[in-house]
N, C-alpha and C. Protein backbone atom coordinates (compact mmCIF):
# COMPACT_ATOMS: atom_id res chain seq x y z
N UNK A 1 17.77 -17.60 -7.47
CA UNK A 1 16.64 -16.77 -7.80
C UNK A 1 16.67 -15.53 -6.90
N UNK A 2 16.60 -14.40 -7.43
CA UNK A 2 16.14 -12.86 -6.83
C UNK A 2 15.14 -12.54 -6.45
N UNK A 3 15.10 -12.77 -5.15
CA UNK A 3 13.85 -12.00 -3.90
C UNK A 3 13.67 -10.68 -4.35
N UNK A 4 12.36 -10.76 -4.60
CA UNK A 4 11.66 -9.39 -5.11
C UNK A 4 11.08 -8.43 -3.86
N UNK A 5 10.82 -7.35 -4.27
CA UNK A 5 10.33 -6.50 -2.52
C UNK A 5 8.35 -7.22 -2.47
N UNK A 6 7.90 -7.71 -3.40
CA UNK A 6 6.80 -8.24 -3.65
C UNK A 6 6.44 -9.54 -2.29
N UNK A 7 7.74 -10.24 -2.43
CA UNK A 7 7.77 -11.55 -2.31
C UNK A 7 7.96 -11.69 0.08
N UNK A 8 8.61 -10.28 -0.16
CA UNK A 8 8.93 -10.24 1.85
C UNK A 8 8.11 -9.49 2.25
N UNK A 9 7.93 -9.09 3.62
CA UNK A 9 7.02 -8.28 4.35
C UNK A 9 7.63 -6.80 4.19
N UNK A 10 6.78 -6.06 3.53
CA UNK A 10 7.31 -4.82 3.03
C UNK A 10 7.09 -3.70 3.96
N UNK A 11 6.26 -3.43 5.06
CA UNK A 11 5.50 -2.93 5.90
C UNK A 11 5.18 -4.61 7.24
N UNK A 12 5.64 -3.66 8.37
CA UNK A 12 5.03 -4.57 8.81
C UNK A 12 5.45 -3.81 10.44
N UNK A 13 4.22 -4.61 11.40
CA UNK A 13 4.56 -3.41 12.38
C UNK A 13 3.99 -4.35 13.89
N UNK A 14 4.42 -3.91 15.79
CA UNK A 14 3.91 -4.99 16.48
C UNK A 14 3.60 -3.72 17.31
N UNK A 15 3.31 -3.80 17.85
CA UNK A 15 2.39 -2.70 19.09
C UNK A 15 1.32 -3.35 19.98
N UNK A 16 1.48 -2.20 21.38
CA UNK A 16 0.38 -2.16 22.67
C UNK A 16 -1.08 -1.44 21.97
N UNK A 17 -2.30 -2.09 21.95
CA UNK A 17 -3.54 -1.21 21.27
C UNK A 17 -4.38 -1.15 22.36
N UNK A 18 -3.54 -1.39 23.69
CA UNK A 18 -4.59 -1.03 24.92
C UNK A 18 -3.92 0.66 25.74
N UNK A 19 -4.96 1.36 26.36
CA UNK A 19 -4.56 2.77 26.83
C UNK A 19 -4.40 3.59 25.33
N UNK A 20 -3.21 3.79 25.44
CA UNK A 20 -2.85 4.83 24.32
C UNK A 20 -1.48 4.09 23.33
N UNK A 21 -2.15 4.15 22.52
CA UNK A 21 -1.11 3.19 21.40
C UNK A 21 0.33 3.12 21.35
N UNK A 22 0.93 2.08 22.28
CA UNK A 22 2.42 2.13 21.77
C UNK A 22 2.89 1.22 20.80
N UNK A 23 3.97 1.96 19.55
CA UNK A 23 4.35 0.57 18.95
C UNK A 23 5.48 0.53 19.82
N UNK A 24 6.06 -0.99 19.25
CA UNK A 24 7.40 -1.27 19.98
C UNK A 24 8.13 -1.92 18.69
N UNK A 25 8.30 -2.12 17.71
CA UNK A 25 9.38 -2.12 16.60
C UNK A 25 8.32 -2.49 15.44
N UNK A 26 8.92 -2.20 14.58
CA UNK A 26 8.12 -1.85 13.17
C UNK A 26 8.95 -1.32 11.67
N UNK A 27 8.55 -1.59 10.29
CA UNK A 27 9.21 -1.48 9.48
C UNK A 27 8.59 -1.01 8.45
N UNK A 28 8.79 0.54 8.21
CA UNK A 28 7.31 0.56 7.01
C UNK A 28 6.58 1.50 7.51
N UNK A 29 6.32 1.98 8.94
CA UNK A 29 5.14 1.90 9.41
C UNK A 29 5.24 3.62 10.07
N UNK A 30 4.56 4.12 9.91
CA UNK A 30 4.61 5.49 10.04
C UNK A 30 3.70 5.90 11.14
N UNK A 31 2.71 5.14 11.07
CA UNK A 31 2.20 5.85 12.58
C UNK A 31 0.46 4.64 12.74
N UNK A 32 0.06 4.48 14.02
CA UNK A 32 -1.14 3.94 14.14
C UNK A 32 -2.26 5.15 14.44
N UNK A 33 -3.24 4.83 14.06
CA UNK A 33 -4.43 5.96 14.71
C UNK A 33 -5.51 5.09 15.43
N UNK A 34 -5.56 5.09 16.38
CA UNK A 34 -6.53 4.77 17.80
C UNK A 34 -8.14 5.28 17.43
N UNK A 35 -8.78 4.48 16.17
CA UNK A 35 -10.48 4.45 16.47
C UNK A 35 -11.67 4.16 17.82
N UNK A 36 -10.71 3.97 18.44
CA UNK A 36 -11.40 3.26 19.53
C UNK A 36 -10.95 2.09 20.29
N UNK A 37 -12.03 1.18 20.84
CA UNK A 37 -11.61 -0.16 21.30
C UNK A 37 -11.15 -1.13 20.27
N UNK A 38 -10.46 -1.40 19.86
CA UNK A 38 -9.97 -2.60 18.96
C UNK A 38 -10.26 -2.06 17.73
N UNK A 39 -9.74 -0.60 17.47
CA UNK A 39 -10.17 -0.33 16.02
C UNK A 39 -9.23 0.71 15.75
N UNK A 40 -7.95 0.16 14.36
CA UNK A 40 -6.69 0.98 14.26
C UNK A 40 -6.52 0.98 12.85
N UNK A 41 -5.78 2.11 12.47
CA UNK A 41 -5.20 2.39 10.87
C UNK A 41 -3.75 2.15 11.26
N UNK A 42 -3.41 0.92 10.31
CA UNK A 42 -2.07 1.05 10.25
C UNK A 42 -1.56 2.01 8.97
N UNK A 43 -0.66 3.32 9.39
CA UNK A 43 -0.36 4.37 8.27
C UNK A 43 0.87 4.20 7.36
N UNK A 44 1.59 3.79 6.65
CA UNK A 44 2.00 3.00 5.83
C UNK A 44 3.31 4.62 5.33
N UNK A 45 4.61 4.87 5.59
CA UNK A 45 5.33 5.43 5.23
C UNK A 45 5.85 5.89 3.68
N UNK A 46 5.41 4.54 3.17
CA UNK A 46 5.00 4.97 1.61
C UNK A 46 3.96 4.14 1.12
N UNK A 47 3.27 4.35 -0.39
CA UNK A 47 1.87 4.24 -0.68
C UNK A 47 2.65 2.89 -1.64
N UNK A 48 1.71 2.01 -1.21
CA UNK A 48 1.79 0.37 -2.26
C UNK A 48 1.04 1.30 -3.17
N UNK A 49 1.89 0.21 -4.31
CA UNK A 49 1.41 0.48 -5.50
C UNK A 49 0.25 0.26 -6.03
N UNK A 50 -1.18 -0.16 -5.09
CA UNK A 50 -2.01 -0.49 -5.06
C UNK A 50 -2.44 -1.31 -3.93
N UNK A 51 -4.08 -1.21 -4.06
CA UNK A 51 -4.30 -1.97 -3.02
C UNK A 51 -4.70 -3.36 -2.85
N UNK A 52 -4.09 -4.30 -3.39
CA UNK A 52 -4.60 -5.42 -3.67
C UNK A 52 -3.18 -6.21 -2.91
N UNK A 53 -2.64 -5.95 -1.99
CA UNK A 53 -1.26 -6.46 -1.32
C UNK A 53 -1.89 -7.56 -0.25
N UNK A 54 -1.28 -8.29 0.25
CA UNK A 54 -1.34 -9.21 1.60
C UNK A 54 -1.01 -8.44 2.57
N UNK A 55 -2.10 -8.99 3.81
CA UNK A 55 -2.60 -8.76 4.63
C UNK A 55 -2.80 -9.77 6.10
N UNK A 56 -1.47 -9.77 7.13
CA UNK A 56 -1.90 -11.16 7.98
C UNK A 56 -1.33 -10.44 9.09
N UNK A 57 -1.81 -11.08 10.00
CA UNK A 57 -1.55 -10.31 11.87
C UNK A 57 -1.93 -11.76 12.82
N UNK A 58 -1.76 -11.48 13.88
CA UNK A 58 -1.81 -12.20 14.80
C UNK A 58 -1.69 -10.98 16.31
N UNK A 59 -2.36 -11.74 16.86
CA UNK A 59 -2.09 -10.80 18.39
C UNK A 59 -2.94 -11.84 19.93
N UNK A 60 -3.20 -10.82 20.79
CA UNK A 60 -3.65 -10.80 21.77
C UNK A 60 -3.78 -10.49 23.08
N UNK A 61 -5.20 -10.48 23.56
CA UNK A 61 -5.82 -9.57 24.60
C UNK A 61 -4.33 -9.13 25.85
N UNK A 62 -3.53 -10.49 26.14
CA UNK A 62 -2.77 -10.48 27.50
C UNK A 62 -1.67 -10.91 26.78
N UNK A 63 -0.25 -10.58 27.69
CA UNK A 63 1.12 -10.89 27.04
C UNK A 63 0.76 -12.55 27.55
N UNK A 64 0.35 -13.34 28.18
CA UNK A 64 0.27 -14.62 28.83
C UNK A 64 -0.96 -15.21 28.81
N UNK A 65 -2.00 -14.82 27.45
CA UNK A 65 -2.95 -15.18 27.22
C UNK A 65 -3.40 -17.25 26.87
N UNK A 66 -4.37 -17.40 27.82
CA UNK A 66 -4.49 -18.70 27.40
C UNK A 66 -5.79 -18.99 26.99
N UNK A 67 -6.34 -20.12 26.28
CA UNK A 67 -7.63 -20.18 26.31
C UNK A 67 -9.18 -19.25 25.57
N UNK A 68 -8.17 -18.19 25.38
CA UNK A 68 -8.98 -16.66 24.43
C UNK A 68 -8.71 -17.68 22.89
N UNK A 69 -9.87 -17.09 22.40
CA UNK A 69 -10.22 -16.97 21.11
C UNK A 69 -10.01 -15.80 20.25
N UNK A 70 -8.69 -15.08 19.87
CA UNK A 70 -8.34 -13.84 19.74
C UNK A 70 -8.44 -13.68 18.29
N UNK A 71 -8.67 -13.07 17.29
CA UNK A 71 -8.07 -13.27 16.45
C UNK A 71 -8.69 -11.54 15.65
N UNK A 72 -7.77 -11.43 14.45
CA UNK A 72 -7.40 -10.09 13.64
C UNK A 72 -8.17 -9.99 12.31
N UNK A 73 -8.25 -8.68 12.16
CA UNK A 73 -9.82 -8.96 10.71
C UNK A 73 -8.90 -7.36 10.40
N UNK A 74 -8.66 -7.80 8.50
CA UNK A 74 -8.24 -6.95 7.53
C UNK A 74 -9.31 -5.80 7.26
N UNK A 75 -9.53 -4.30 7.17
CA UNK A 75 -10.51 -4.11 6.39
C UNK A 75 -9.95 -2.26 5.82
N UNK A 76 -10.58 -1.99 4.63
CA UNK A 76 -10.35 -0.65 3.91
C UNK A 76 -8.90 -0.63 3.53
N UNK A 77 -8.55 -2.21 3.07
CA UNK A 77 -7.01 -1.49 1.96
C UNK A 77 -6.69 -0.47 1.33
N UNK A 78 -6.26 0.16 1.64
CA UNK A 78 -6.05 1.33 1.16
C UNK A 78 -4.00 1.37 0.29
N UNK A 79 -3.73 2.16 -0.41
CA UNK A 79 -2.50 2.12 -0.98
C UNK A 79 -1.78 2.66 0.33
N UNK A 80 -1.95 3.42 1.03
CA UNK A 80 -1.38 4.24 2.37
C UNK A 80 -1.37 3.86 4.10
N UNK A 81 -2.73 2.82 3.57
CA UNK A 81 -2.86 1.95 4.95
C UNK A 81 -3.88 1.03 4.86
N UNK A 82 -4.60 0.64 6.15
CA UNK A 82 -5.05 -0.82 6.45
C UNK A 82 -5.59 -0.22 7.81
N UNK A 83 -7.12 -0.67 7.89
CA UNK A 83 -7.94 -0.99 8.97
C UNK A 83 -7.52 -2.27 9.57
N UNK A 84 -7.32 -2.24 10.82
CA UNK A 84 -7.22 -3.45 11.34
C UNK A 84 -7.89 -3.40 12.68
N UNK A 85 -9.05 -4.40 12.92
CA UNK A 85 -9.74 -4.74 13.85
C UNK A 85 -9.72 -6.01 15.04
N UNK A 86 -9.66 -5.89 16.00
CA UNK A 86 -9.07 -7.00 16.85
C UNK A 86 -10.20 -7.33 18.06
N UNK A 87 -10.33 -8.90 17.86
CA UNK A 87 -11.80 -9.19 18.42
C UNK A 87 -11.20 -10.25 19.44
N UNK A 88 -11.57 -10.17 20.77
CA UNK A 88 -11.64 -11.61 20.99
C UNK A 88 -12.91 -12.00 22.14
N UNK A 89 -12.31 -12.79 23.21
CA UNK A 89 -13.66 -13.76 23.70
C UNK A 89 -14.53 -12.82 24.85
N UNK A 90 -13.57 -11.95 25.25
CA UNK A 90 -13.74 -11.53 26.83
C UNK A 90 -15.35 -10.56 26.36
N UNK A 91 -15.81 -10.29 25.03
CA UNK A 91 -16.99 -9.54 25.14
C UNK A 91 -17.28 -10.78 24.25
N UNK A 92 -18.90 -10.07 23.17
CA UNK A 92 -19.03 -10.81 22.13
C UNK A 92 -18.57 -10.95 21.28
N UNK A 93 -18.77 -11.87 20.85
CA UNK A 93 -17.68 -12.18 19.45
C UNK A 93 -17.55 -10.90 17.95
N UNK A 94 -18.65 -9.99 18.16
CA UNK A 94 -19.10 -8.98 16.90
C UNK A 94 -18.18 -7.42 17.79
N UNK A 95 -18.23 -7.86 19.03
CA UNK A 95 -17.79 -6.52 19.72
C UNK A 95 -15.80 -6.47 20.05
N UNK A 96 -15.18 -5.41 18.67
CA UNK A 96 -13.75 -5.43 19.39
C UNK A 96 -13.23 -5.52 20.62
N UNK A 97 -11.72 -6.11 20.50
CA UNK A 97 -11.36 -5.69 21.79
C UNK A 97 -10.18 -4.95 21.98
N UNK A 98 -9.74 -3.96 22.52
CA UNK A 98 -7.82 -4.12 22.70
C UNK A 98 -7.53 -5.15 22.91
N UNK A 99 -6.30 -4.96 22.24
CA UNK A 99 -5.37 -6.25 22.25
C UNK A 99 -3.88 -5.51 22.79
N UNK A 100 -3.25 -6.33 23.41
CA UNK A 100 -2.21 -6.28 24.49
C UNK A 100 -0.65 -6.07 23.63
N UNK A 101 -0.73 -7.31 22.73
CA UNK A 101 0.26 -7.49 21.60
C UNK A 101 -0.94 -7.55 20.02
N UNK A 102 -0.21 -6.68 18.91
CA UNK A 102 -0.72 -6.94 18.13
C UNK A 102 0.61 -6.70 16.81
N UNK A 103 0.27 -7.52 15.96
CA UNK A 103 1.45 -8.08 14.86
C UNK A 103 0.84 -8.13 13.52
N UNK A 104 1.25 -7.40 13.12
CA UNK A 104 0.72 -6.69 11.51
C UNK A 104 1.81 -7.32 10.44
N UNK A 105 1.01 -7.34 9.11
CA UNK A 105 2.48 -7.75 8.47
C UNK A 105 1.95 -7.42 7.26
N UNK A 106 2.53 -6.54 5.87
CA UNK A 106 1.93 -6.20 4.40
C UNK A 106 2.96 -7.03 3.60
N UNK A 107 2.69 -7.73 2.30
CA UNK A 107 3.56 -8.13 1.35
C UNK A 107 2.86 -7.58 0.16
N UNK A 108 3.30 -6.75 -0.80
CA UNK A 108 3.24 -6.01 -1.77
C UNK A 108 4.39 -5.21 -2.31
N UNK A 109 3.88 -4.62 -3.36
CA UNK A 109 4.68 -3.56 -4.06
C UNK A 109 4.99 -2.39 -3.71
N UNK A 110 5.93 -1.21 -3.62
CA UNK A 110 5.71 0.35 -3.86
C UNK A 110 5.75 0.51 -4.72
């Protein structure tokens, strides 16, 4: 059977979202924009063919994090990019945080 570009991570990207945004390897991925504390556009090098694609990440606050409750929230699919918001324990649970490592991943169409 033939793996479709649908079926793998078509976009997908890992970066520092504390100080000033570094990525460190990435595929797809054209640039992050820094909203604030725990609040980023991942910018997408070409436009999915819509916005109805998958959407999954993982990260957190410290490279040697233990015990945090970290976790990643999808929002404003867009064909060109993706809000991505990163929360964990060290404030309240409603209030972002930087995150130290963060791991993006799109499966869709162009």
């Amino acid at each position: 059977m033939a793996i479709k570009s649908e079926q793998v991570a078509t976009i997908w990207g890992n970066w520092d979202g504390t100080g000033t945004v570094s990525v460190r390897d990435s595929y797809g991925l054209s640039s992050i924009t820094d909203h604030g504390t725990g609040n980023y556009t991942m910018n997408f090098s070409a436009n999915m063919s819509n916005n109805d694609y998958h959407c999954g990440g993982n990260g957190s606050q410290a490279e040697s994090s233990v015990g945090h409750y970290d976790h990643i929230q999808m929002l404003s699919y867009a064909v060109g990019s993706v809000q991505v918001v990163t929360f964990g324990s060290s404030n309240s649970p409603d209030d972002p945080d930087d995150f130290k490592i963060v791991n993006v991943s799109v499966m869709g169409a162009y």
